[in-house]
PDB file of N, CA and C in Angstrom:
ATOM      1  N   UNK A   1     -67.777 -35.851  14.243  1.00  0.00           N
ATOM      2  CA  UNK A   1     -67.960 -34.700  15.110  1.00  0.00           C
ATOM      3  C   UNK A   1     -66.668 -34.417  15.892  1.00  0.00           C
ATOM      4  N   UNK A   2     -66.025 -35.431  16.482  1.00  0.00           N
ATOM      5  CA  UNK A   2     -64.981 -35.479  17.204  1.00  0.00           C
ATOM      6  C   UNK A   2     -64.755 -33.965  18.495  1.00  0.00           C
ATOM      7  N   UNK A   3     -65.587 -33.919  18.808  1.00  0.00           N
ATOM      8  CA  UNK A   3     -65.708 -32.772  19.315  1.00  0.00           C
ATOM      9  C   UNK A   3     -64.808 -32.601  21.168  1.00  0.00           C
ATOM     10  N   UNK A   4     -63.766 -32.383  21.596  1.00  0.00           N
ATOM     11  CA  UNK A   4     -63.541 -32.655  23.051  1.00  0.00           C
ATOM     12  C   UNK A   4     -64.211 -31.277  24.042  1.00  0.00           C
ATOM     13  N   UNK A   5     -64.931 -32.360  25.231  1.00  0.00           N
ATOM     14  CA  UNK A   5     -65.123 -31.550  26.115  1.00  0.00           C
ATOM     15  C   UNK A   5     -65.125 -31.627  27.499  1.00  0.00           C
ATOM     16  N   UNK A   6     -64.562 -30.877  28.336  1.00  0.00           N
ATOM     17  CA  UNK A   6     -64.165 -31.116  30.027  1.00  0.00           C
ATOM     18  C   UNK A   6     -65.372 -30.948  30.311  1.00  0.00           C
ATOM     19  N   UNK A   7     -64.979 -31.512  31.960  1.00  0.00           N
ATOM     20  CA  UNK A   7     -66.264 -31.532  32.643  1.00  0.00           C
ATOM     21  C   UNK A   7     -66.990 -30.511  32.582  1.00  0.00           C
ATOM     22  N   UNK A   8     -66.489 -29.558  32.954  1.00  0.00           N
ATOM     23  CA  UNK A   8     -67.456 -27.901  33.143  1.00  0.00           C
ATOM     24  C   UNK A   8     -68.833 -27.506  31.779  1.00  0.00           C
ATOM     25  N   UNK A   9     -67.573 -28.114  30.720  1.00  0.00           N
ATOM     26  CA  UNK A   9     -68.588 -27.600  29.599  1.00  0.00           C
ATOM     27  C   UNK A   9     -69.626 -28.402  29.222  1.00  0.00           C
ATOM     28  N   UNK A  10     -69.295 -29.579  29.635  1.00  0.00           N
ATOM     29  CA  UNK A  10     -70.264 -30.767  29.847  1.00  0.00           C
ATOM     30  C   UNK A  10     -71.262 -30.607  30.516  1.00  0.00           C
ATOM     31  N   UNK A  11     -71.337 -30.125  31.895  1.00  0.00           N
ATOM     32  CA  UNK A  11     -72.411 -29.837  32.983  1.00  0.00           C
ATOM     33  C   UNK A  11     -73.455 -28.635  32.027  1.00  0.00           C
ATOM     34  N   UNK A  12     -72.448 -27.853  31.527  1.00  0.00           N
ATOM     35  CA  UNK A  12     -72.911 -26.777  30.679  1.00  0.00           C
ATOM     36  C   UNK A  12     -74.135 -27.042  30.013  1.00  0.00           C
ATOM     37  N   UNK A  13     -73.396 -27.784  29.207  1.00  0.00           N
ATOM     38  CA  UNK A  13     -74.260 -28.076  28.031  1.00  0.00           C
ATOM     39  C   UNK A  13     -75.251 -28.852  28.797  1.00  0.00           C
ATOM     40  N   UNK A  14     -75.533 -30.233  29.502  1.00  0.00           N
ATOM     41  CA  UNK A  14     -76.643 -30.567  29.950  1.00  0.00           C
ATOM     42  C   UNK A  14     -77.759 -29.830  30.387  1.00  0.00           C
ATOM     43  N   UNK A  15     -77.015 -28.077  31.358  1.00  0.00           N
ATOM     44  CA  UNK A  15     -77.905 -27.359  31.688  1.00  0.00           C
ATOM     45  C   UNK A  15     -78.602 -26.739  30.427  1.00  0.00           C
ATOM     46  N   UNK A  16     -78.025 -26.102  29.669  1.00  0.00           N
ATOM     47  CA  UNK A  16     -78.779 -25.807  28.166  1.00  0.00           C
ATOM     48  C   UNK A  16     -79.704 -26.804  27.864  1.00  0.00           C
ATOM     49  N   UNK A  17     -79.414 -28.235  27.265  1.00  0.00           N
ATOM     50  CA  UNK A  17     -80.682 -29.156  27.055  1.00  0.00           C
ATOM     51  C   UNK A  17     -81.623 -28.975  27.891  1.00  0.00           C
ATOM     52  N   UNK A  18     -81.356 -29.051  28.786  1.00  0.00           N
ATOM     53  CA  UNK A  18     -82.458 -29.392  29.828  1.00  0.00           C
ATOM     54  C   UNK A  18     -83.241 -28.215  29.926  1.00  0.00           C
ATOM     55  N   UNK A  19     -82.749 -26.822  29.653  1.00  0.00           N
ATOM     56  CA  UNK A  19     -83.771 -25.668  29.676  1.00  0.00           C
ATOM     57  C   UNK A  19     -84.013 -24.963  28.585  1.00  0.00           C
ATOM     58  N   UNK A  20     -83.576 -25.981  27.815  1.00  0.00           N
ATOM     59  CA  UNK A  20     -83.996 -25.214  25.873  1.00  0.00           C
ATOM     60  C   UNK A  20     -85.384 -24.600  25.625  1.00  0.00           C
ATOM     61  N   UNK A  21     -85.820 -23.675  24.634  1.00  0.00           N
ATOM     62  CA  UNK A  21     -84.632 -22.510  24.475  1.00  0.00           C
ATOM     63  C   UNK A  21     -84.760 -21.807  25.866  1.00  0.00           C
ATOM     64  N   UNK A  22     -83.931 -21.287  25.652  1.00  0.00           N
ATOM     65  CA  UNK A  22     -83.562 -20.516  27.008  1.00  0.00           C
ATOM     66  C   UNK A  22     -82.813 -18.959  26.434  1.00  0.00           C
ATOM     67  N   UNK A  23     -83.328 -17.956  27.044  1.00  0.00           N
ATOM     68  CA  UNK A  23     -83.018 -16.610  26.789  1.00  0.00           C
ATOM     69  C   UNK A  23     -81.564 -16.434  26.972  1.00  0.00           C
ATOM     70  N   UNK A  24     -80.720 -15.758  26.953  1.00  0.00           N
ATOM     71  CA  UNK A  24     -79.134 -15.625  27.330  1.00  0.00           C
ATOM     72  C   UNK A  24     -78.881 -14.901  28.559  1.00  0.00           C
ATOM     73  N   UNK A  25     -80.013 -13.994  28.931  1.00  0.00           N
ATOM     74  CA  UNK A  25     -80.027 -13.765  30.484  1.00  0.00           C
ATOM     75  C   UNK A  25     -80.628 -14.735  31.318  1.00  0.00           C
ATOM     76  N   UNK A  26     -81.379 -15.319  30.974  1.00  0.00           N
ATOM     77  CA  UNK A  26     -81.726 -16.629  31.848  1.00  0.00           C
ATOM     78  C   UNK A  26     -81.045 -17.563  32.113  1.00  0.00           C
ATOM     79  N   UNK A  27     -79.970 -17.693  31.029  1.00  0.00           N
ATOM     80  CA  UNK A  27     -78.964 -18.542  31.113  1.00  0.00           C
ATOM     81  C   UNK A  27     -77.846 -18.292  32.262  1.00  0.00           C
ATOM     82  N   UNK A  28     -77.680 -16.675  32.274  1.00  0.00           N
ATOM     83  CA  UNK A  28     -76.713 -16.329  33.092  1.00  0.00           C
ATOM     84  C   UNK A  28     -76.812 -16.714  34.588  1.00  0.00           C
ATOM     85  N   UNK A  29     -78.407 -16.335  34.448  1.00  0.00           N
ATOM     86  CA  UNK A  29     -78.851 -16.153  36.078  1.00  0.00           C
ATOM     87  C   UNK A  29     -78.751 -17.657  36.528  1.00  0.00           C
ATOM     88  N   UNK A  30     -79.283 -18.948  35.514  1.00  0.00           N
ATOM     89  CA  UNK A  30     -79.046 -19.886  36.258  1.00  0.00           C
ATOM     90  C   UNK A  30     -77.650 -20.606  36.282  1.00  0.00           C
ATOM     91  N   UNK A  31     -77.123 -20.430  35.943  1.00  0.00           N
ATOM     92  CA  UNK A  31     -75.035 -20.350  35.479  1.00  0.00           C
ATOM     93  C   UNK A  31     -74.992 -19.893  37.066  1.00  0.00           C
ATOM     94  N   UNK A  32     -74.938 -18.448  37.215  1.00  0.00           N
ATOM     95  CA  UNK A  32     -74.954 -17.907  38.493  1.00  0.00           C
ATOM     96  C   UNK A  32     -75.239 -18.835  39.869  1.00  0.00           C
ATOM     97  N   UNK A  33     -76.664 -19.311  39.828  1.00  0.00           N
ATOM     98  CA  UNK A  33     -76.622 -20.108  40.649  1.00  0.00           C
ATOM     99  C   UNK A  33     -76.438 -21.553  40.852  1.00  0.00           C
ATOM    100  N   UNK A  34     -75.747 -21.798  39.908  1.00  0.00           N
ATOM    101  CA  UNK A  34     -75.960 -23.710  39.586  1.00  0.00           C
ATOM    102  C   UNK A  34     -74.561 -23.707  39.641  1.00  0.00           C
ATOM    103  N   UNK A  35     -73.532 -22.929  39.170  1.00  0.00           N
ATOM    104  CA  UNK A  35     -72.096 -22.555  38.991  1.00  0.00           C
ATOM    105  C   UNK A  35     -71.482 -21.829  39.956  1.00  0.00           C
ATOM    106  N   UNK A  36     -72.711 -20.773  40.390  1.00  0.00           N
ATOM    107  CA  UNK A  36     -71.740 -19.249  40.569  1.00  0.00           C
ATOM    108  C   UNK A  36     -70.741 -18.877  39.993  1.00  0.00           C
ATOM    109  N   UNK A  37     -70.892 -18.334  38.942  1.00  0.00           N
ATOM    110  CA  UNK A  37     -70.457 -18.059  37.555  1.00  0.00           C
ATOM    111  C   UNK A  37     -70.657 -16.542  37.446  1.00  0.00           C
ATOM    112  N   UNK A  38     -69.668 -15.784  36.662  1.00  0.00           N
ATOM    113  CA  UNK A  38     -69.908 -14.402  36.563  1.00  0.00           C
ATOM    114  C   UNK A  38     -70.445 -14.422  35.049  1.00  0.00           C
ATOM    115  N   UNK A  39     -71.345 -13.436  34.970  1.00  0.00           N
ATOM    116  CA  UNK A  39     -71.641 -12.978  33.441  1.00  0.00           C
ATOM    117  C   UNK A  39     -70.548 -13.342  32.467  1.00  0.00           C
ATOM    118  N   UNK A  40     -69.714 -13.131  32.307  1.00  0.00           N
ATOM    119  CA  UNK A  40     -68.513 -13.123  31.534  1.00  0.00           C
ATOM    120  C   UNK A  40     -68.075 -14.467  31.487  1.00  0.00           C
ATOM    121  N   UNK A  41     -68.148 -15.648  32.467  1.00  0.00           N
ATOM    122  CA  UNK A  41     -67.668 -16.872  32.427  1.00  0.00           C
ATOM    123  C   UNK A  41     -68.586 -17.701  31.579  1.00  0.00           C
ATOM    124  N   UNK A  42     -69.885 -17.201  31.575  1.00  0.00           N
ATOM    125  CA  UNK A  42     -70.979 -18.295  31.109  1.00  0.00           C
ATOM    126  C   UNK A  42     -70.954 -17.299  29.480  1.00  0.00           C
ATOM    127  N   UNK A  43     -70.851 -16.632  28.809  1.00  0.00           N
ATOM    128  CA  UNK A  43     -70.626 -16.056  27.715  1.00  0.00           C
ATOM    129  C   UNK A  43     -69.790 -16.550  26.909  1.00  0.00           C
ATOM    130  N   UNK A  44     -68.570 -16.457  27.658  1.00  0.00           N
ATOM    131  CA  UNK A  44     -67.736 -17.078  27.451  1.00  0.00           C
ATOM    132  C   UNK A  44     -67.198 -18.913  27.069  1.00  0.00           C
ATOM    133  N   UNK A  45     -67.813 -19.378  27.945  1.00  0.00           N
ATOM    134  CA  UNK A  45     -68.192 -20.881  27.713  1.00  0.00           C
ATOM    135  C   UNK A  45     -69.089 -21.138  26.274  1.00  0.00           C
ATOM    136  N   UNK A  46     -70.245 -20.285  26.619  1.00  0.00           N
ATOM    137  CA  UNK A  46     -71.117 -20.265  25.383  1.00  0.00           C
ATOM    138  C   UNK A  46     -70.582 -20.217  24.011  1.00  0.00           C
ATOM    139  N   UNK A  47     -69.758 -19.378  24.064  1.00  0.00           N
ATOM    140  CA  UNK A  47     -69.222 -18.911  22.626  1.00  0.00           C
ATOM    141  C   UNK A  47     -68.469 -19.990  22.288  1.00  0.00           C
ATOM    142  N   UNK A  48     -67.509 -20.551  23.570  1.00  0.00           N
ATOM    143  CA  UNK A  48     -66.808 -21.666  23.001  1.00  0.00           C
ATOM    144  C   UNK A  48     -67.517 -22.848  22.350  1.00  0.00           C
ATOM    145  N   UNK A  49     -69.135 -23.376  23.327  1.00  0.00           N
ATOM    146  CA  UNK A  49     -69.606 -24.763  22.671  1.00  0.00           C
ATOM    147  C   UNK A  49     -70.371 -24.302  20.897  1.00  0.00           C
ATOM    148  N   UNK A  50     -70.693 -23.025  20.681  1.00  0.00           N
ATOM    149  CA  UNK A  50     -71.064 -22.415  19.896  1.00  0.00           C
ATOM    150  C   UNK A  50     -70.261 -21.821  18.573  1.00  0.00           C
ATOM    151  N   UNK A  51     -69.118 -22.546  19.084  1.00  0.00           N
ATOM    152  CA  UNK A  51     -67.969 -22.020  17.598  1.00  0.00           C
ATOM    153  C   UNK A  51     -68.084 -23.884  18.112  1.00  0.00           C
ATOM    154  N   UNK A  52     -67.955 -24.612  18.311  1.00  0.00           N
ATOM    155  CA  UNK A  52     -68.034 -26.643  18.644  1.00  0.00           C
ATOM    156  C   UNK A  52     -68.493 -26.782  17.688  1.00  0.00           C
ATOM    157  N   UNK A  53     -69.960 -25.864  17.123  1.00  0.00           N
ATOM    158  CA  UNK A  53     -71.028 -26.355  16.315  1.00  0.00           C
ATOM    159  C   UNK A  53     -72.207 -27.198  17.269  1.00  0.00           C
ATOM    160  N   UNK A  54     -72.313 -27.309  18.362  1.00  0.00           N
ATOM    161  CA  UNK A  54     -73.529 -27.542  19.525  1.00  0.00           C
ATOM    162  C   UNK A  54     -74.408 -26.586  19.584  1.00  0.00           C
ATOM    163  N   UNK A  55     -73.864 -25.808  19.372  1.00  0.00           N
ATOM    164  CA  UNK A  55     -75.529 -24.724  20.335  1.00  0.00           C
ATOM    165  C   UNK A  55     -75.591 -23.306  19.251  1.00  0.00           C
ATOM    166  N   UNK A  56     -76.232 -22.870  19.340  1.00  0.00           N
ATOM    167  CA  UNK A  56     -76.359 -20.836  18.447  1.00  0.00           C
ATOM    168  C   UNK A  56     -77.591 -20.524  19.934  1.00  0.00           C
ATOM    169  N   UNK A  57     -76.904 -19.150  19.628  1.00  0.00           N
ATOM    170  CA  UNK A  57     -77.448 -17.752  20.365  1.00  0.00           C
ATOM    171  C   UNK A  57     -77.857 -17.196  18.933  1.00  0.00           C
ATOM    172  N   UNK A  58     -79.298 -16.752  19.307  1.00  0.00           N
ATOM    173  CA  UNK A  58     -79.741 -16.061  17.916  1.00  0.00           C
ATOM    174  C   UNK A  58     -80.750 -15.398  18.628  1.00  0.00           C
ATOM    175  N   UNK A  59     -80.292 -13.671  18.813  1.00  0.00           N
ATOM    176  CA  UNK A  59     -81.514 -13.265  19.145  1.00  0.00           C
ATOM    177  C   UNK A  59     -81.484 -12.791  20.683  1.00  0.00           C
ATOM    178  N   UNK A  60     -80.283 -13.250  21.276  1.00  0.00           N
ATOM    179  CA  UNK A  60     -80.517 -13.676  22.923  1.00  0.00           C
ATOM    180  C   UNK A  60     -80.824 -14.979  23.051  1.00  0.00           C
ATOM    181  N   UNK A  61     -81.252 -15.644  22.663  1.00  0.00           N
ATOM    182  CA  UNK A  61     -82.022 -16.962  22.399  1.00  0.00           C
ATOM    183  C   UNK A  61     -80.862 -18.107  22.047  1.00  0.00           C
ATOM    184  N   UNK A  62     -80.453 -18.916  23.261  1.00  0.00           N
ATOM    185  CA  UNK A  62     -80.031 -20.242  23.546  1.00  0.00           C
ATOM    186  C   UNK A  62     -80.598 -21.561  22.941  1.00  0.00           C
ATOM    187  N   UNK A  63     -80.042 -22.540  21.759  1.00  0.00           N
ATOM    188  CA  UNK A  63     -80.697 -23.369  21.494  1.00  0.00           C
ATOM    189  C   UNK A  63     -79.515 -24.583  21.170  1.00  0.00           C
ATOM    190  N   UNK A  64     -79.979 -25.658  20.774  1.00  0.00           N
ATOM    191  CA  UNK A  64     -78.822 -26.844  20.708  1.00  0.00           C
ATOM    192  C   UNK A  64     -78.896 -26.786  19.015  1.00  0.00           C
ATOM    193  N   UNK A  65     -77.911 -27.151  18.244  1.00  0.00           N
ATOM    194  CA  UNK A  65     -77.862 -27.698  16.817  1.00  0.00           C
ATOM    195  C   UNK A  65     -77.635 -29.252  16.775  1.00  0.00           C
ATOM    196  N   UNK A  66     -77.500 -29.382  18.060  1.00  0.00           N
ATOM    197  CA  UNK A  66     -77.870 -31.009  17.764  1.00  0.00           C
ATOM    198  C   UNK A  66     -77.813 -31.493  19.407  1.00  0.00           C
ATOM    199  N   UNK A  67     -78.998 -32.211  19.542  1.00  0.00           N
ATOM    200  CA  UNK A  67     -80.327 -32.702  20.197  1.00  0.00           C
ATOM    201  C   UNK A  67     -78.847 -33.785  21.088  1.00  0.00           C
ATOM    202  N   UNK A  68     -79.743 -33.567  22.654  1.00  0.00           N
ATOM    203  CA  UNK A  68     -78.372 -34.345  23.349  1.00  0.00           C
ATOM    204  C   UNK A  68     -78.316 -35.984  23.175  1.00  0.00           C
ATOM    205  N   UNK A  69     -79.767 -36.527  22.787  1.00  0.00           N
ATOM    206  CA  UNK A  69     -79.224 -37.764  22.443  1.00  0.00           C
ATOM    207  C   UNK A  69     -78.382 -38.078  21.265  1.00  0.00           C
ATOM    208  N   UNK A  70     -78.687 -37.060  19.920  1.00  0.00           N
ATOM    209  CA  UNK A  70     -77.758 -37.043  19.148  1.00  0.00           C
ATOM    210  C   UNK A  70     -76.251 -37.134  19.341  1.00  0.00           C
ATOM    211  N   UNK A  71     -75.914 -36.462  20.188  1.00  0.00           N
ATOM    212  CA  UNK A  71     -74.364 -35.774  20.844  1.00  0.00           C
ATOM    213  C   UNK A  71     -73.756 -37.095  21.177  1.00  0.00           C
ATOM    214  N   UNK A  72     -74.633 -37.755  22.184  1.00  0.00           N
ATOM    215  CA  UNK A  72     -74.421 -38.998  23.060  1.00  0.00           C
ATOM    216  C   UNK A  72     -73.750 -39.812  21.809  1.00  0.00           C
ATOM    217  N   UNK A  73     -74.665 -40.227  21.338  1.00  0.00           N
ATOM    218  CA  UNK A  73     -74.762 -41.182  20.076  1.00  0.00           C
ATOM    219  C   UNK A  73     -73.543 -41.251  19.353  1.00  0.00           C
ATOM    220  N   UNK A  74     -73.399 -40.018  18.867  1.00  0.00           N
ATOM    221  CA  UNK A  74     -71.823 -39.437  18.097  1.00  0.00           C
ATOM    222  C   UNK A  74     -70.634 -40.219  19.345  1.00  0.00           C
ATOM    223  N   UNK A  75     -70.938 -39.772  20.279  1.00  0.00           N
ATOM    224  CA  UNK A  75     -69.775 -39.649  21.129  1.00  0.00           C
ATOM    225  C   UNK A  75     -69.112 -41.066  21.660  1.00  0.00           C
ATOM    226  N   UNK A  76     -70.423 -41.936  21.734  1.00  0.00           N
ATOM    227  CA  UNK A  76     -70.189 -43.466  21.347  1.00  0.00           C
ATOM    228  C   UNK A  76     -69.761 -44.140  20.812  1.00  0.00           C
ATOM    229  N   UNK A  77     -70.542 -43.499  19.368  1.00  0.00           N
ATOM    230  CA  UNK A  77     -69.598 -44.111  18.095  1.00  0.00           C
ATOM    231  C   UNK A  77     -68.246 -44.159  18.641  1.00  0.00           C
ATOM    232  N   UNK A  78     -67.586 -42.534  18.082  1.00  0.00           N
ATOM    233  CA  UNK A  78     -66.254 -42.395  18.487  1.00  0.00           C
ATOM    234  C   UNK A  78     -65.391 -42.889  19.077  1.00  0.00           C
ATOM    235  N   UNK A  79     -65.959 -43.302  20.406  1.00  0.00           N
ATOM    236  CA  UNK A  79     -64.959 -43.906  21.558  1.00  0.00           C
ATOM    237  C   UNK A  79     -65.120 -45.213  21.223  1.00  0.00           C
ATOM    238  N   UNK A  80     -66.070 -46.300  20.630  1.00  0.00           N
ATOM    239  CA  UNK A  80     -65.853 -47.368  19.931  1.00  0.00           C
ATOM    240  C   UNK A  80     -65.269 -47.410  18.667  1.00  0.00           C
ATOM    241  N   UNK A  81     -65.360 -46.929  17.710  1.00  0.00           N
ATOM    242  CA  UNK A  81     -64.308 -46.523  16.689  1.00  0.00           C
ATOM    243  C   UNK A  81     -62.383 -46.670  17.459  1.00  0.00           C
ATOM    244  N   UNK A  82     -62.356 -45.589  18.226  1.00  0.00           N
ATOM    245  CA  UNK A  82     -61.256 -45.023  18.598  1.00  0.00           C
ATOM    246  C   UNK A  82     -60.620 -46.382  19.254  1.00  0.00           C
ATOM    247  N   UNK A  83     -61.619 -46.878  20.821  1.00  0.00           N
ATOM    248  CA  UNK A  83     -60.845 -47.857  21.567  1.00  0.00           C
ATOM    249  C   UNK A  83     -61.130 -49.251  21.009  1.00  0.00           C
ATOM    250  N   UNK A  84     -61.867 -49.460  20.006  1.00  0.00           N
ATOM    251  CA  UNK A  84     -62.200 -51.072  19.839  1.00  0.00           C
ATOM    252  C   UNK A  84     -62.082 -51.088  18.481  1.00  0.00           C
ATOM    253  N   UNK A  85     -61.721 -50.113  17.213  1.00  0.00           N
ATOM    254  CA  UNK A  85     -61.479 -50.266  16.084  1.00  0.00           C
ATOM    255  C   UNK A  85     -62.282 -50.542  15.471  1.00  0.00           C
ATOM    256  N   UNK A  86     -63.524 -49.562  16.117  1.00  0.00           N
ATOM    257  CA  UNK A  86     -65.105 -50.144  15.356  1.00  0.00           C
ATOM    258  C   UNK A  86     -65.766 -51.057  15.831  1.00  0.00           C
ATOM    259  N   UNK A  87     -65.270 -52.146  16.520  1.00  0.00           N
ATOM    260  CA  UNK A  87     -66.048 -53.101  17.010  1.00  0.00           C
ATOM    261  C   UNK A  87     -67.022 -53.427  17.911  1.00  0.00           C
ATOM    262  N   UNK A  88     -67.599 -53.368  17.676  1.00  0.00           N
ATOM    263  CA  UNK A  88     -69.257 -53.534  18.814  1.00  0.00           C
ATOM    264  C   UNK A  88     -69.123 -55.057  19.689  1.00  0.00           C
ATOM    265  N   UNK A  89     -69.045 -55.996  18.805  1.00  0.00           N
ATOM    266  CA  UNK A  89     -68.669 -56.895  19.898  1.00  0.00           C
ATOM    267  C   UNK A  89     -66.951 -57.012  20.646  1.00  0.00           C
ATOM    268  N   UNK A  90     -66.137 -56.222  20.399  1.00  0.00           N
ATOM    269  CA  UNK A  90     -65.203 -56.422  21.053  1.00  0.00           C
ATOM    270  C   UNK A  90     -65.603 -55.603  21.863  1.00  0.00           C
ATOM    271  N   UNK A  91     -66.185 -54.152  21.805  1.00  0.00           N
ATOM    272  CA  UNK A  91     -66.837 -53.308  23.133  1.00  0.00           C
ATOM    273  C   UNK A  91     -67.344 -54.359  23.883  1.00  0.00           C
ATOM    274  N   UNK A  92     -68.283 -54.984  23.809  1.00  0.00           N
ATOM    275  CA  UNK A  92     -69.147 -55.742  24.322  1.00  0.00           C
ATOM    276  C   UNK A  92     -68.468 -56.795  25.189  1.00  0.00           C
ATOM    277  N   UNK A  93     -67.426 -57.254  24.750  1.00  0.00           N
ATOM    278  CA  UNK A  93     -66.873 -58.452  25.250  1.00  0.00           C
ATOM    279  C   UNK A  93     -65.894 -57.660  26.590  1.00  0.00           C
ATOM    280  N   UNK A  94     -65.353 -56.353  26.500  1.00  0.00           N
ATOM    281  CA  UNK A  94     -64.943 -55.903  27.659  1.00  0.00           C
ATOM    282  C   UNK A  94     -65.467 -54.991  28.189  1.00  0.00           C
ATOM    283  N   UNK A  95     -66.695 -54.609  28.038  1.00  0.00           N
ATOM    284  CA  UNK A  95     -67.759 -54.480  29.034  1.00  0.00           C
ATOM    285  C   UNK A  95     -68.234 -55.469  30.263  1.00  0.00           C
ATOM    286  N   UNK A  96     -68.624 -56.454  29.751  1.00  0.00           N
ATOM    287  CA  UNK A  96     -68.803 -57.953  30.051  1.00  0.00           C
ATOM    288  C   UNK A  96     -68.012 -58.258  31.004  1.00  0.00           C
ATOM    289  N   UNK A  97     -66.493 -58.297  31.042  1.00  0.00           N
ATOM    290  CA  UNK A  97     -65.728 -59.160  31.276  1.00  0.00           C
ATOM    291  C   UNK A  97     -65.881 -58.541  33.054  1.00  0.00           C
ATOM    292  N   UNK A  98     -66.102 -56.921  33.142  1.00  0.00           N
ATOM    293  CA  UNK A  98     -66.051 -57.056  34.422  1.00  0.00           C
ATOM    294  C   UNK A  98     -67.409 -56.940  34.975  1.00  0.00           C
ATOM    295  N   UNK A  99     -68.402 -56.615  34.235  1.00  0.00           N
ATOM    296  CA  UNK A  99     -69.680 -56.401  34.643  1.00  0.00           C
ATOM    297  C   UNK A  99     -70.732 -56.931  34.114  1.00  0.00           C
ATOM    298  N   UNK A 100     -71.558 -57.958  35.188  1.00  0.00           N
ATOM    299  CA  UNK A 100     -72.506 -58.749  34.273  1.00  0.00           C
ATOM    300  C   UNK A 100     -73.589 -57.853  33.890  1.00  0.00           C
ATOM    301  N   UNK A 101     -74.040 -58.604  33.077  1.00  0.00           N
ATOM    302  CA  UNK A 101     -75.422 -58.010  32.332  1.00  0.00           C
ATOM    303  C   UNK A 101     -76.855 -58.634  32.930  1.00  0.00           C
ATOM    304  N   UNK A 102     -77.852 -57.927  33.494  1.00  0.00           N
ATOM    305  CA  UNK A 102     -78.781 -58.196  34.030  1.00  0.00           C
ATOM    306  C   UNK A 102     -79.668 -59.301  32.942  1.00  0.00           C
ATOM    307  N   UNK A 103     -81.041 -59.958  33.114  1.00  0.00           N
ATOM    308  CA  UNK A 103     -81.754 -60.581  32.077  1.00  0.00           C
ATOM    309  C   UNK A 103     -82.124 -59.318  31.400  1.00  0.00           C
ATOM    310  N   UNK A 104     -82.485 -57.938  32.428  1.00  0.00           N
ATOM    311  CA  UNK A 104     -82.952 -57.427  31.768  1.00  0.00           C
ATOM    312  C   UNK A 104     -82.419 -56.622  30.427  1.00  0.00           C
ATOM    313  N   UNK A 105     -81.186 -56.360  31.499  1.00  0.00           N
ATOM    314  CA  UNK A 105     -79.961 -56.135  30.039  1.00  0.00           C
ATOM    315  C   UNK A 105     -80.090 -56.581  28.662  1.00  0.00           C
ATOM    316  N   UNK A 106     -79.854 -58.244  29.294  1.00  0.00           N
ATOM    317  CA  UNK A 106     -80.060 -58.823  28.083  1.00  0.00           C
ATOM    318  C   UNK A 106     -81.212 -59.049  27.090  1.00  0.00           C
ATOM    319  N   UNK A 107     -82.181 -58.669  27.711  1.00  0.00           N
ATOM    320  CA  UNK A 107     -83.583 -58.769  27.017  1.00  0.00           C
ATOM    321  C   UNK A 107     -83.977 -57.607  25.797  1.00  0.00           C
ATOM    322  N   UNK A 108     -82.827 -56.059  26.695  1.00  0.00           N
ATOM    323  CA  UNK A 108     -82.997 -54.965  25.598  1.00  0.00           C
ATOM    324  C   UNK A 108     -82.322 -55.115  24.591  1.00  0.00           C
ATOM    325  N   UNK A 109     -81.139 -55.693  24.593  1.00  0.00           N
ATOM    326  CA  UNK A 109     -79.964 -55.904  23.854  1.00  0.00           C
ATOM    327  C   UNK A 109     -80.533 -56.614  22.832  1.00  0.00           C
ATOM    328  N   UNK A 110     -81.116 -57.430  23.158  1.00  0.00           N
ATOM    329  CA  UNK A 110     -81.659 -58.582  22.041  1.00  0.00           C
ATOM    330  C   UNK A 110     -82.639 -57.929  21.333  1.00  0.00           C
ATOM    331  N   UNK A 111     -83.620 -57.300  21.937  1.00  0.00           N
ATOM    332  CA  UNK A 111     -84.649 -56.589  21.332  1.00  0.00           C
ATOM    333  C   UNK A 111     -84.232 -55.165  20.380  1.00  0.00           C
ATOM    334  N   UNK A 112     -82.776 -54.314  20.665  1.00  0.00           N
ATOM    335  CA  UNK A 112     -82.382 -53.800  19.684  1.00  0.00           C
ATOM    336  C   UNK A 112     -81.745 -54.339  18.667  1.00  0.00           C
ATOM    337  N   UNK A 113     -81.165 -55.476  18.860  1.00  0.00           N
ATOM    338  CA  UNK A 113     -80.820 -56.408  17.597  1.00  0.00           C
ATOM    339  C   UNK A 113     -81.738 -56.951  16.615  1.00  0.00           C
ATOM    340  N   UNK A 114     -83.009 -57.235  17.236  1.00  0.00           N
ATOM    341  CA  UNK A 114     -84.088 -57.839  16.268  1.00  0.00           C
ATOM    342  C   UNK A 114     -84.413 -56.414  15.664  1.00  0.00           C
ATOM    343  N   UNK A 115     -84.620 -55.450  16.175  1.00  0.00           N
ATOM    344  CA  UNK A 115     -85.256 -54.369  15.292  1.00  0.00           C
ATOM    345  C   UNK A 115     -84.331 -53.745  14.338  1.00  0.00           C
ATOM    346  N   UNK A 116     -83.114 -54.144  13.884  1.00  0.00           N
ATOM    347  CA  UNK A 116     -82.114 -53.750  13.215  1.00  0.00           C
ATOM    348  C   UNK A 116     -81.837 -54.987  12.190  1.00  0.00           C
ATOM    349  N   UNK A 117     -82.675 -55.760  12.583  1.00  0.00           N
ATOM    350  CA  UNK A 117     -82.481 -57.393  11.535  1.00  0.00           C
ATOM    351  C   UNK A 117     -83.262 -57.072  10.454  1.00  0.00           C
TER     352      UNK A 117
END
């Protein structure tokens, strides 16, 4: 996917998930007040995450092409790919190093490992 995105378009897009589908004037109005954003800024944004391959307007009609845990997921990969050369336990090991892991932490961790065994 490799997709880059700044903060703004980020907030963006969360507001879209979170009010899917959503009309394109509805979108504006809450842009307007969540942003204060002019018509033209939130259109504009739109079109950009919408040529990304994230979202289509069809209709007036605001929707995601791929689901935000999907996005997340991708975006994970990536940055483990990118900073650890793929490695899950080298992520892991400098995660760790400055921040412990609760039992409970560790209890999920283990429990997504068994369901992948």
């Amino acid at each position: 996917m490799a997709v880059e995105f700044g903060e703004v378009q980020m907030k963006f897009a969360e507001l879209i998930w979170e009010n899917e589908p959503i009309g394109s004037g509805d979108l504006v109005k809450l842009c307007a007040e969540k942003f204060e954003w002019k018509k033209s800024t939130t259109y504009t944004v739109l079109k950009k995450l919408c040529e990304k391959g994230l979202f289509q307007n069809i209709d007036g009609v605001v929707t995601s092409k791929i689901s935000k845990e999907d996005f997340y997921s991708q975006k994970s990969e990536e940055f483990v790919e990118e900073a650890f050369g793929g490695s899950l336990p080298a992520f892991l090991a400098a995660f760790t190093s400055h921040q412990k892991l609760s039992k409970k932490d560790i209890a999920e961790i283990r429990n997504i490992i068994d369901k992948i065994k």
